[in-house]
Every structure is written in structure tokens, then in C-alpha cells.
C-alpha atoms as a PDB file:
ATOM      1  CA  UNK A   1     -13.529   3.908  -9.186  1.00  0.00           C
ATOM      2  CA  UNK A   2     -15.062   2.291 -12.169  1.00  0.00           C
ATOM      3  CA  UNK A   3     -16.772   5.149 -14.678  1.00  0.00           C
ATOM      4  CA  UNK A   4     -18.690   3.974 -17.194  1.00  0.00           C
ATOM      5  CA  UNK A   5     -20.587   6.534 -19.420  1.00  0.00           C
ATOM      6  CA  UNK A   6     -23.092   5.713 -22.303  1.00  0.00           C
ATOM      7  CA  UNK A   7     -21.930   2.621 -23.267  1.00  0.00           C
ATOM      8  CA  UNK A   8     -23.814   0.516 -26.308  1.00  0.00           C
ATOM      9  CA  UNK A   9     -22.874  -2.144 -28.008  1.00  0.00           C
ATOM     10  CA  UNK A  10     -24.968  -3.681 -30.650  1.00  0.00           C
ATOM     11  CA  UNK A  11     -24.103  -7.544 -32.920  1.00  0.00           C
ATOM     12  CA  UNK A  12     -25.052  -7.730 -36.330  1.00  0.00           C
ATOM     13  CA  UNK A  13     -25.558  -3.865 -36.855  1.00  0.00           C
ATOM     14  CA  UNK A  14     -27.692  -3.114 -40.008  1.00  0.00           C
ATOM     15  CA  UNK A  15     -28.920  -7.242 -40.416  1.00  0.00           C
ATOM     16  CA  UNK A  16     -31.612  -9.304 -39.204  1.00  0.00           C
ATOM     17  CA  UNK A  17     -29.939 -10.854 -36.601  1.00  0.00           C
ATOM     18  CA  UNK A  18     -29.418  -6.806 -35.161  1.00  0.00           C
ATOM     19  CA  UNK A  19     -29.435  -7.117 -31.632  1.00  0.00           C
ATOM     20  CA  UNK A  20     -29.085  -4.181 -29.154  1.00  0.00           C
ATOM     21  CA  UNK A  21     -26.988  -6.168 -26.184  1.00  0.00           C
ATOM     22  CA  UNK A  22     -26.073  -3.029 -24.208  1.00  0.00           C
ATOM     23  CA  UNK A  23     -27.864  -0.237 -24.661  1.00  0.00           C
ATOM     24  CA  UNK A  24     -27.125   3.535 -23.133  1.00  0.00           C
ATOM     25  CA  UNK A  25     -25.412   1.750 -20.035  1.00  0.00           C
ATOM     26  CA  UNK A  26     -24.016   4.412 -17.208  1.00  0.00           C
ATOM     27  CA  UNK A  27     -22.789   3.044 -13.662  1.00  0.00           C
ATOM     28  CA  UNK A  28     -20.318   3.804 -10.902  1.00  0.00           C
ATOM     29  CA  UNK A  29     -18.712   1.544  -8.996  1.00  0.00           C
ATOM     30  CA  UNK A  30     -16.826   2.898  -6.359  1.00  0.00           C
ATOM     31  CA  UNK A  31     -13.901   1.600  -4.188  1.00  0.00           C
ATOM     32  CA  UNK A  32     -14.941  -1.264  -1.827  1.00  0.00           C
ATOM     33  CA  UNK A  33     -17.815  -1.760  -3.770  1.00  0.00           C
ATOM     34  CA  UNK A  34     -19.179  -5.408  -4.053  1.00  0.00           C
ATOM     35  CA  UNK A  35     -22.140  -5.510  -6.774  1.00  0.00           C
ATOM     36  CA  UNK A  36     -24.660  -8.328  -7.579  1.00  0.00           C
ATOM     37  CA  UNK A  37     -25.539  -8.247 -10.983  1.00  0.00           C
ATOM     38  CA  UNK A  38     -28.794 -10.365 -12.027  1.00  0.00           C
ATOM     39  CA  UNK A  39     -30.959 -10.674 -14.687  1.00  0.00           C
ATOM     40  CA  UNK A  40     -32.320 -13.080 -17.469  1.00  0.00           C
ATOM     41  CA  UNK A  41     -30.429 -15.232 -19.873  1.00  0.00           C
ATOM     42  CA  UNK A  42     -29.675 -12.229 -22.966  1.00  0.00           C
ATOM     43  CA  UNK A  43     -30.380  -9.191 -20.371  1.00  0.00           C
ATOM     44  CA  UNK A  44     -26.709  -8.087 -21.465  1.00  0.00           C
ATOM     45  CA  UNK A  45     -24.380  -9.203 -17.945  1.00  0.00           C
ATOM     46  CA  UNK A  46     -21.570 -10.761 -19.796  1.00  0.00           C
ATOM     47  CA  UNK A  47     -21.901  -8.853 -22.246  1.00  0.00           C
ATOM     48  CA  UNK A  48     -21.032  -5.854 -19.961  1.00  0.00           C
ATOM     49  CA  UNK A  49     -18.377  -7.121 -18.408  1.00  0.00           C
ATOM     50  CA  UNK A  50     -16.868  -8.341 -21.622  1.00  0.00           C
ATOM     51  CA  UNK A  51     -17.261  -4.240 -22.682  1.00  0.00           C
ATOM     52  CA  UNK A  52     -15.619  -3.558 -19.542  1.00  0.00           C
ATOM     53  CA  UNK A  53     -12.676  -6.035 -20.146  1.00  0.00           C
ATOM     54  CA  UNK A  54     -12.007  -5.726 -23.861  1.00  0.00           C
ATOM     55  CA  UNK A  55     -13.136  -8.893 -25.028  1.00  0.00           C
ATOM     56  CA  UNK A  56     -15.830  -6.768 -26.855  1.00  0.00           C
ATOM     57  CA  UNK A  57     -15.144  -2.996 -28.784  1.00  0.00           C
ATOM     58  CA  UNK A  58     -18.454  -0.892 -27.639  1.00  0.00           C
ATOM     59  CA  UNK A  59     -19.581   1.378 -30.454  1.00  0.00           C
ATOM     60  CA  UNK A  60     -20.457   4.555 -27.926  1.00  0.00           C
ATOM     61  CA  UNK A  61     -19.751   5.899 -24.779  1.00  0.00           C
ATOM     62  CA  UNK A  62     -16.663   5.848 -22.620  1.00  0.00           C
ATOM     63  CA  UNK A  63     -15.212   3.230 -19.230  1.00  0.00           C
ATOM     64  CA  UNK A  64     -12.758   4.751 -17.163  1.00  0.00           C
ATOM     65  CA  UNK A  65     -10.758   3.252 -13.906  1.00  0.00           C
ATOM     66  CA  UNK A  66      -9.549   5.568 -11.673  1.00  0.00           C
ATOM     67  CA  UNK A  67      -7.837   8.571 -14.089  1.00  0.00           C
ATOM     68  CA  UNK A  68      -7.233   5.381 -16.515  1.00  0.00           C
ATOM     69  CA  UNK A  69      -8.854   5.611 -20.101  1.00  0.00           C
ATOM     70  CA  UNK A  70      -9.689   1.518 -20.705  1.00  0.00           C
ATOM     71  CA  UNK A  71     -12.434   2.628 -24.072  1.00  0.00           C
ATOM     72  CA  UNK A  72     -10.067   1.833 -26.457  1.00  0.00           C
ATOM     73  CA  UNK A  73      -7.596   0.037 -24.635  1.00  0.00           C
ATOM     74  CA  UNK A  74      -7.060  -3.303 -25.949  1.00  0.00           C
ATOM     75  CA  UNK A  75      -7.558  -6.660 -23.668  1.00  0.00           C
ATOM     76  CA  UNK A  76      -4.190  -7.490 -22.757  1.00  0.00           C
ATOM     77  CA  UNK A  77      -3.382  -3.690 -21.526  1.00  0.00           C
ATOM     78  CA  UNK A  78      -6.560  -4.051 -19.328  1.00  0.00           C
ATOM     79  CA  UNK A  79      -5.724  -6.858 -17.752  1.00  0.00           C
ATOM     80  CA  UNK A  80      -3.231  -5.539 -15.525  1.00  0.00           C
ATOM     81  CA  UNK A  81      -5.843  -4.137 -13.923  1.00  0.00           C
ATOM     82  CA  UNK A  82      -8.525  -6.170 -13.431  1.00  0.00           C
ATOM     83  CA  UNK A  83      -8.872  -9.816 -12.551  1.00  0.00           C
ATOM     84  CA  UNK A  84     -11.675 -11.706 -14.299  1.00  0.00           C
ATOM     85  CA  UNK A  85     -13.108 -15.454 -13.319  1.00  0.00           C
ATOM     86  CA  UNK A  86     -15.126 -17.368 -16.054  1.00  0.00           C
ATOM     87  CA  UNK A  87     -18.654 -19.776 -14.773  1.00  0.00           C
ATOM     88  CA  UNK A  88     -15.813 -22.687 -16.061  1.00  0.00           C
ATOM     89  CA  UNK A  89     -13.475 -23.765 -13.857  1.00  0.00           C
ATOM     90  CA  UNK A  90     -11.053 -24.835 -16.890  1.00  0.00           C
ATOM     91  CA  UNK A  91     -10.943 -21.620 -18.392  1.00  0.00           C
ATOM     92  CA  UNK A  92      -8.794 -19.786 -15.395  1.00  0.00           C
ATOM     93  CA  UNK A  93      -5.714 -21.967 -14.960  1.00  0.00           C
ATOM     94  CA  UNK A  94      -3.137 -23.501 -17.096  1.00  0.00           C
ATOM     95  CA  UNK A  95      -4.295 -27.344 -16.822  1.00  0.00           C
ATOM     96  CA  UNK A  96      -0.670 -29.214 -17.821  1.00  0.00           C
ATOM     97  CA  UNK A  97       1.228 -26.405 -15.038  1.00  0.00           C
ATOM     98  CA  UNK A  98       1.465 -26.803 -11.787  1.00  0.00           C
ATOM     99  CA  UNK A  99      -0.599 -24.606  -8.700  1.00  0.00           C
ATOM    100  CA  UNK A 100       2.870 -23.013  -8.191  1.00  0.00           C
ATOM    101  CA  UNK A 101       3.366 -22.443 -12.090  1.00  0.00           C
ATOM    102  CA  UNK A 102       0.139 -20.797 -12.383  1.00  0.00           C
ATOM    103  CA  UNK A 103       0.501 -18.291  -9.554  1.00  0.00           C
ATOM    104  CA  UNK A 104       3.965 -17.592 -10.345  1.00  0.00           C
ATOM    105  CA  UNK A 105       2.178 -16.437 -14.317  1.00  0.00           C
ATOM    106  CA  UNK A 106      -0.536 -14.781 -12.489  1.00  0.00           C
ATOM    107  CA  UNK A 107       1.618 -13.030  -9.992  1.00  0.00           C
ATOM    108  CA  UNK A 108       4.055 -11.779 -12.906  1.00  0.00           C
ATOM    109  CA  UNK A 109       1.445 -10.015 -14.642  1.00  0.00           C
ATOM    110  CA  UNK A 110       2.111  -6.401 -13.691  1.00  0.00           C
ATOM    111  CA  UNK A 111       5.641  -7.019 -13.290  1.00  0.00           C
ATOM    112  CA  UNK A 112       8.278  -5.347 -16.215  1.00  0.00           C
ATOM    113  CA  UNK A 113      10.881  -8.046 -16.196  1.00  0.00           C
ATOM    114  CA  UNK A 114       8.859 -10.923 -17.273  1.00  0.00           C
ATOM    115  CA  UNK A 115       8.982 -14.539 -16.176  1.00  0.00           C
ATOM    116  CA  UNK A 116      11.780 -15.665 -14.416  1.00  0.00           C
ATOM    117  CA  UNK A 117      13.278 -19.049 -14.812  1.00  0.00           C
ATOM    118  CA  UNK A 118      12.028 -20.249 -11.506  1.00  0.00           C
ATOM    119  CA  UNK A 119       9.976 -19.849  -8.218  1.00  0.00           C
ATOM    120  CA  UNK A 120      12.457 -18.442  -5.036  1.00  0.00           C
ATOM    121  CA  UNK A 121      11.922 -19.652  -2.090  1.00  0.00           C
ATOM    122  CA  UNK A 122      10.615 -16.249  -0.763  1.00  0.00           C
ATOM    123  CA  UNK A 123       8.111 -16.599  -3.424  1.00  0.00           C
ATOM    124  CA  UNK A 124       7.320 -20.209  -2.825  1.00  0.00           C
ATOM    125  CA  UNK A 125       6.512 -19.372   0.374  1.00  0.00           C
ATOM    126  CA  UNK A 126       4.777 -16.366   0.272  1.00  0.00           C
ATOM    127  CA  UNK A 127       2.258 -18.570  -2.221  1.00  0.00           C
ATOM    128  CA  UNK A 128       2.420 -21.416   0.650  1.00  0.00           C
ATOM    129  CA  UNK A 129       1.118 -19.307   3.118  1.00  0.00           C
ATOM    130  CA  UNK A 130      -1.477 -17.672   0.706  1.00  0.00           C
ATOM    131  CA  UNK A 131      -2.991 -20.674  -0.186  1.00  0.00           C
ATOM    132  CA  UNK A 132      -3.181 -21.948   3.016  1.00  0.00           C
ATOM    133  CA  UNK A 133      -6.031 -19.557   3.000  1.00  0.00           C
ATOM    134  CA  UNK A 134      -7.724 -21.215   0.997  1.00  0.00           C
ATOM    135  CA  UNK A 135      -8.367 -24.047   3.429  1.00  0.00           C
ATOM    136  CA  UNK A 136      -8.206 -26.557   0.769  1.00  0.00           C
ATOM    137  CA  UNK A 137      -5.033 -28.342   1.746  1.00  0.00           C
ATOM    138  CA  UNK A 138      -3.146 -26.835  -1.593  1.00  0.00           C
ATOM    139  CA  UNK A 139      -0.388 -25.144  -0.124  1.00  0.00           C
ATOM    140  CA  UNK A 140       0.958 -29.012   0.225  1.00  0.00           C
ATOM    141  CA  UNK A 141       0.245 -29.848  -3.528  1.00  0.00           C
ATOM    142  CA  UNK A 142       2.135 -26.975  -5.507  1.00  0.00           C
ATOM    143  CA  UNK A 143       4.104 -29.234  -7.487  1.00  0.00           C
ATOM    144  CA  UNK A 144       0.708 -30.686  -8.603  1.00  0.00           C
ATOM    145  CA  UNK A 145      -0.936 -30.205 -11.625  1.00  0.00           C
ATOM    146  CA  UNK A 146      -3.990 -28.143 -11.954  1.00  0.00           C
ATOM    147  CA  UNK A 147      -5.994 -30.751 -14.259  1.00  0.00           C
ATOM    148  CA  UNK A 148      -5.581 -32.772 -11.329  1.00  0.00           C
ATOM    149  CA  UNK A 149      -7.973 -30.214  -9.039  1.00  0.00           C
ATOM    150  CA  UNK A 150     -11.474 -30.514  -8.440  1.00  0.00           C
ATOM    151  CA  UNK A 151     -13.775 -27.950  -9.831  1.00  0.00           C
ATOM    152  CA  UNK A 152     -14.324 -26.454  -6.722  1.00  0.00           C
ATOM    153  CA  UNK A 153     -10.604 -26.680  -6.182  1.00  0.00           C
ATOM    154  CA  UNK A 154      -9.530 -25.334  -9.527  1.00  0.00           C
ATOM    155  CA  UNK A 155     -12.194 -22.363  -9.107  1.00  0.00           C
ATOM    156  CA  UNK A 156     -10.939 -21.357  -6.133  1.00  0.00           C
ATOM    157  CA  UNK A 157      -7.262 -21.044  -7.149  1.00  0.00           C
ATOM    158  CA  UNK A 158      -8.457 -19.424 -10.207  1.00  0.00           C
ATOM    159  CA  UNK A 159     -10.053 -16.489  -8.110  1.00  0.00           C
ATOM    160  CA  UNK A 160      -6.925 -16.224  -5.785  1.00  0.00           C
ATOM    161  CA  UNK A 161      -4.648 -15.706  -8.985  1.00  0.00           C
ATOM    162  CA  UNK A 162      -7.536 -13.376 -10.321  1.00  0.00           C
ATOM    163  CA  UNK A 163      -6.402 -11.188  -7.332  1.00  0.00           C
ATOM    164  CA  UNK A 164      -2.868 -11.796  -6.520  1.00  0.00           C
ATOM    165  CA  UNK A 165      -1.943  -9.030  -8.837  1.00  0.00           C
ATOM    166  CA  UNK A 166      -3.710  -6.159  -7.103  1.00  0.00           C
ATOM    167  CA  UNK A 167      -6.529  -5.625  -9.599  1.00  0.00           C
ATOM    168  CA  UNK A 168      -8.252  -2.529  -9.346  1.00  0.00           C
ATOM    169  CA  UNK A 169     -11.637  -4.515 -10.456  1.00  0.00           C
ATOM    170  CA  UNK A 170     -12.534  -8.037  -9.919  1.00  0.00           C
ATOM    171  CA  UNK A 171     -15.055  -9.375 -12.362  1.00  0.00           C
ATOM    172  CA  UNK A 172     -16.714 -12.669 -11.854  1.00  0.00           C
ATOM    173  CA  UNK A 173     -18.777 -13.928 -14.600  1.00  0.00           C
ATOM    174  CA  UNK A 174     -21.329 -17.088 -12.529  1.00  0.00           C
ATOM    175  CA  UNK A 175     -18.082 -17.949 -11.467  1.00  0.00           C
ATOM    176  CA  UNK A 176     -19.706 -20.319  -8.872  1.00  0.00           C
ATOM    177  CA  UNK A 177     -22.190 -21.971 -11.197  1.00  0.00           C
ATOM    178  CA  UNK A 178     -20.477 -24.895 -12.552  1.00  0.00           C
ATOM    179  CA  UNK A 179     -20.083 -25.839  -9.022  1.00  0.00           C
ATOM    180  CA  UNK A 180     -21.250 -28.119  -6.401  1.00  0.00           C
ATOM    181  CA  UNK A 181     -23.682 -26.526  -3.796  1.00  0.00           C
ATOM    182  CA  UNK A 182     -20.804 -26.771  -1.010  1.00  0.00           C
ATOM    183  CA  UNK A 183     -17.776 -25.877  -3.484  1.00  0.00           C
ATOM    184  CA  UNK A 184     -19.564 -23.044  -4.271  1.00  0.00           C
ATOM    185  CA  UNK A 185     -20.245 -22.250  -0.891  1.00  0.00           C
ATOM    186  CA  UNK A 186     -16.637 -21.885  -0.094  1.00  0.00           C
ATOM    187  CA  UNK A 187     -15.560 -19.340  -3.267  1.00  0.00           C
ATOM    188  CA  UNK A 188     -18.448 -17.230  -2.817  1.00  0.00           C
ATOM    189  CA  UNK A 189     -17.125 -17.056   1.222  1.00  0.00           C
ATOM    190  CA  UNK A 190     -13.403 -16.535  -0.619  1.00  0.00           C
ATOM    191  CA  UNK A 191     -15.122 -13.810  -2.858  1.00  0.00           C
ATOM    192  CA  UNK A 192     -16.233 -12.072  -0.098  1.00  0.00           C
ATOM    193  CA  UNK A 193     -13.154 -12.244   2.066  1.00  0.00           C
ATOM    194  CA  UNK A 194     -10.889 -11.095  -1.274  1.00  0.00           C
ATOM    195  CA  UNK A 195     -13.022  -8.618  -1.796  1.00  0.00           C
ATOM    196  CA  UNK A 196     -12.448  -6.859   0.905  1.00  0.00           C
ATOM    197  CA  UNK A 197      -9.155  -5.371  -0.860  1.00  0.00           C
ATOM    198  CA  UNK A 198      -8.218  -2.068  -0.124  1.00  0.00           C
ATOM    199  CA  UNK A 199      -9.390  -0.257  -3.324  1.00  0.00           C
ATOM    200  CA  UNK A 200     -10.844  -2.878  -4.828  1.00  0.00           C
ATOM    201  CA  UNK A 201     -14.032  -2.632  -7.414  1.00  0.00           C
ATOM    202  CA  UNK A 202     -15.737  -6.015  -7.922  1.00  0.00           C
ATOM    203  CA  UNK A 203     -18.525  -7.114 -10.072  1.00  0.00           C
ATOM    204  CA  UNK A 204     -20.130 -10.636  -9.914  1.00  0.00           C
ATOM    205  CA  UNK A 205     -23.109 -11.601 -12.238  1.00  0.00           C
ATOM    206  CA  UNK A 206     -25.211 -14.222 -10.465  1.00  0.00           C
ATOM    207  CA  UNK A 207     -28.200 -16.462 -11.318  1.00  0.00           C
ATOM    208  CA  UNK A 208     -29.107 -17.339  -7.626  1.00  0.00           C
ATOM    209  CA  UNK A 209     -31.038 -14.468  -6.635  1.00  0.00           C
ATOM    210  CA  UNK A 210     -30.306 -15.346  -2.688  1.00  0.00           C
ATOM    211  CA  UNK A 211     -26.977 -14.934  -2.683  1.00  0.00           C
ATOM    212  CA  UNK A 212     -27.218 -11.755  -4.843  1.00  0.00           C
ATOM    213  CA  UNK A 213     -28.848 -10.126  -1.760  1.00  0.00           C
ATOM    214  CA  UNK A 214     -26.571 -12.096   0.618  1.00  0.00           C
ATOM    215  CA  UNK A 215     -22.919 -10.896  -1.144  1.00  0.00           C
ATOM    216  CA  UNK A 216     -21.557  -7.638  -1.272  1.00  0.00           C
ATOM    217  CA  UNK A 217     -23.029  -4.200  -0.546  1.00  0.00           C
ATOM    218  CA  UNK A 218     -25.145  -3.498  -3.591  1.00  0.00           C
ATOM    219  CA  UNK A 219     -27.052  -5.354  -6.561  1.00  0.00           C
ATOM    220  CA  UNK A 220     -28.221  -4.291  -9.904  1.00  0.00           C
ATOM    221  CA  UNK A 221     -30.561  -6.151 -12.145  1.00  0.00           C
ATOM    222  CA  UNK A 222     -30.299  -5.719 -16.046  1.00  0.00           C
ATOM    223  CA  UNK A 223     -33.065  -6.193 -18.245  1.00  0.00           C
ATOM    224  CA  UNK A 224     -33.170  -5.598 -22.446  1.00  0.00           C
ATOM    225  CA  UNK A 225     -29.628  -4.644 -21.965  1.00  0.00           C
ATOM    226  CA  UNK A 226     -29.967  -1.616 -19.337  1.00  0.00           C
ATOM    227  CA  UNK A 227     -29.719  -1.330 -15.848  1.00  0.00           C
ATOM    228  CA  UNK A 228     -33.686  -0.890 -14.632  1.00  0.00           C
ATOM    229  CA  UNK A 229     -32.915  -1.158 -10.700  1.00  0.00           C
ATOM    230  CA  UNK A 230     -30.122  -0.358  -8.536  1.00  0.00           C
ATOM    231  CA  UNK A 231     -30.544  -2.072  -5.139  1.00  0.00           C
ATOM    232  CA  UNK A 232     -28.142  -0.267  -2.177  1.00  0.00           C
ATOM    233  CA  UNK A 233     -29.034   0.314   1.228  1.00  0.00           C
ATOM    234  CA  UNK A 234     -31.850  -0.017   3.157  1.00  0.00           C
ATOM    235  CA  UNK A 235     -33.957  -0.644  -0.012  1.00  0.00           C
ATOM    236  CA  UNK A 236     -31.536  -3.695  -0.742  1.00  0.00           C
ATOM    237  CA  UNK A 237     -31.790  -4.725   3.165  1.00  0.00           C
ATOM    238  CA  UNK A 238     -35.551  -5.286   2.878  1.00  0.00           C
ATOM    239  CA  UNK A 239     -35.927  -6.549  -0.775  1.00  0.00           C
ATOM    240  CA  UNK A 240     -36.622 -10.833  -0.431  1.00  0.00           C
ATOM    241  CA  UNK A 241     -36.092 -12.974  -3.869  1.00  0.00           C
ATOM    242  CA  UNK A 242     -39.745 -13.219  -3.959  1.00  0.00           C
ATOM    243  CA  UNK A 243     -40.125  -9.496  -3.712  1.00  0.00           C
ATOM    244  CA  UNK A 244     -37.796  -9.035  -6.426  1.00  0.00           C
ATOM    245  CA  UNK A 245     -39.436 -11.685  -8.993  1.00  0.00           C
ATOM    246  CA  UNK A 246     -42.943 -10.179  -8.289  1.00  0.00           C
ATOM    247  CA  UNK A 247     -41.898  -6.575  -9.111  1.00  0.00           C
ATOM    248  CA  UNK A 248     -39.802  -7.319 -12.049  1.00  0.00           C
ATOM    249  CA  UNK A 249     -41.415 -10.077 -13.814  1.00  0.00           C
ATOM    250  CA  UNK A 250     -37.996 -11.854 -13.964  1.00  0.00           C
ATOM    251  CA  UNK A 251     -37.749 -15.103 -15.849  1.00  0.00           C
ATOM    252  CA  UNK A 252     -36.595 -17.482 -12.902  1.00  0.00           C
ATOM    253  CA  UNK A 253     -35.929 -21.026 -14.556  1.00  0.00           C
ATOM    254  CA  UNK A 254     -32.986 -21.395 -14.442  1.00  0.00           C
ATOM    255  CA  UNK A 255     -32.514 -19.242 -10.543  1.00  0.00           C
ATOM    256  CA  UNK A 256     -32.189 -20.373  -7.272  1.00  0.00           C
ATOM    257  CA  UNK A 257     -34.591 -19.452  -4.951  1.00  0.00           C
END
């Protein structure tokens, strides 16, 4: 379970520029949860998951993961335990490695011993039949290089190496947005399946309101850097996009509808 209690986190304290980005955040996110997160351009989304993963110091409040104390943890600690996919597909892989490369990084994460020299074949395999998943024909390319991938291609390998570690929290930052309308039809349908986990926490900030009523099991829209509405349940079964640009006064330009 993801605790976080209190957080804030304000850029360019004490100056002009001062701007509150998170302010007094508190949310749960419990095992096997699948949240939504929506909200207008500078409501705070990345900013909370970049809280969440370290990119960013918060000035109050505390995140925990399970009994594990991430507040002060620094980035590279955290990221044995959660898995994180950027809106840009270039951002998740290594472009000049190979798919095999890549996983065999990704898959070495939470492992002591480091890197070793090369792939076995048990491990070849195992990432064969893995990506075969993926129903994207790149189990047969794994000597290929990942600059050589399509977006939709790349982002899809990026979120199978995002979990291939056994995160404890999955965060996906419009991780589908860079993406054609039928590329991104596929991860989201990979998102869902992966997030199915046992144990697994994910988060996935969205700017197409549809499929943030569509995915998961529970969607919360931030606004001025708080969370103003927590959608679970039947409330969240019966809310429509219209309903929930009507109520909130949510600026939609740049959402799907």
C-alpha cells in the first residue's frame, strides 16, 4: 500500500515566481489498485508522481510503501520499487541496446550481483516468451535495436521492463500520449493486463477523460495542486466525461472526449 501523508511541495519558495505545485496532498492507494489521475495542464499530476519517485524533495509530509519509508529516500533507492513510464517513448529504453539488452538492465535491477556478462539461454527465453505477450512480433527481434522500434513499439517494451522487476507501484506519466490512436490502444490494454499484478499499486495520469473512467478501478482529479474528487465505485460507474467537465469546470483543450 502506497501512504502518502501531507505532502507539499512548493518552486521558487519566498520569489515571485512562488508557486504552490502540491499542496497538503493525502491518498491511499491500496494493493490492486488501478487509479486515473486527471486534471488541467499545472493541476500538480507529475508533479506528484515525481514527489512520489524522488525526482522532486517535498518540503512536508511523509510517502510510505508498504512498512518502507521512501520521504527521504533518494531516486535510485526508490526505484527498486516502483516502475515509472514517461508520455516519451525515448525516454524508457536504451536506444543504441538491443530489446534483449534492455530487459536484461531492467530485469537486473533488484538483483545484488549486478550485470552479468551475458543473457543465458534460460533468460533469453524466459524474455522470448514474455514478449510474445506483447503481440508485437518482438520476441523474434531481440538482437534488434530499440531506436529501430516504433513508438508504439518502443512504449510498449518500455512498460513491460517498467514491470519485469516486481514493482510494488507502477507509475505512468500520459504514457500513451505521444502515441497513435491504435498504438495507444494496445499499451493501455497491456496496462491493464500488467496491472493486474499480485500486489501491485499503479498510478496513471491521463488527459483523455474516457479512458480515465474506462481503466482501472478508481480515478482522482487534481485541481490547484490537491486532490478535490475521488471517483470509486458506483459514483465512478455512473460519472460520463460530460458529467465530469460540467461539475468541475475542467479546462478540456487539450482532452479527449
Amino acid at each position: 500500500m502506497l501512504k502518502i501523508h501531507g505532502i507539499s511541495k512548493t518552486f521558487g519558495k519566498g520569489t515571485i515566481n512562488e508557486k504552490v505545485a502540491i499542496d497538503d496532498v493525502t491518498l491511499e492507494v491500496k494493493k490492486g489498485d488501478f487509479i486515473t489521475i486527471i486534471g488541467s495542464n499545472g493541476a500538480g499530476k507529475s508533479t506528484l508522481m515525481n514527489c512520489i519517485s524522488g525526482v522532486l524533495d517535498i518540503d512536508e509530509g511523509s510517502i510510505f510503501l508498504d512498512d518502507i519509508n521512501l520521504t527521504r529516500m533518494p531516486e535510485y533507492k526508490r526505484s527498486k520499487f516502483i516502475g515509472r513510464v514517461f508520455q516519451d517513448p525515448l525516454k524508457g529504453t536504451a536506444f543504441d541496446m538491443t530489446i534483449e539488452e534492455n530487459l536484461a538492465i531492467a530485469g537486473s535491477k533488484n538483483k545484488s550481483l549486478g550485470l552479468q556478462k551475458g543473457l543465458s539461454g534460460k533468460e533469453r527465453e524466459y524474455f522470448r516468451e514474455k514478449l510474445a505477450m506483447l503481440d508485437m512480433g518482438l520476441e523474434n527481434r531481440m538482437k534488434q535495436k530499440s531506436k529501430l522500434l516504433s513508438g508504439g513499439q518502443r512504449q510498449a517494451l518500455t512498460l513491460f521492463m517498467a514491470v519485469i522487476s516486481n514493482p510494488k507501484l507502477l507509475l505512468l506519466d500520459e504514457h500513451t500520449a505521444a502515441l497513435d490512436p491504435n498504438a495507444a490502444q494496445k499499451v493501455l490494454a497491456l496496462t491493464e493486463e500488467f496491472s493486474k499484478a499480485p500486489g501491485l499499486c499503479t498510478m496513471m495520469i491521463t488527459h483523455n477523460m474516457k479512458a480515465a473512467l474506462e481503466y482501472g478501478n478508481r480515478t482522482i482529479l487534481m485541481k490547484d495542486g490537491k486532490v478535490v474528487l475521488d471517483l470509486i465505485g458506483e459514483e465512478r460507474a455512473n460519472m460520463s466525461v460530460e458529467k465530469l467537465i460540467a461539475q468541475f469546470d475542467i479546462d478540456n483543450d487539450r482532452m479527449l472526449l
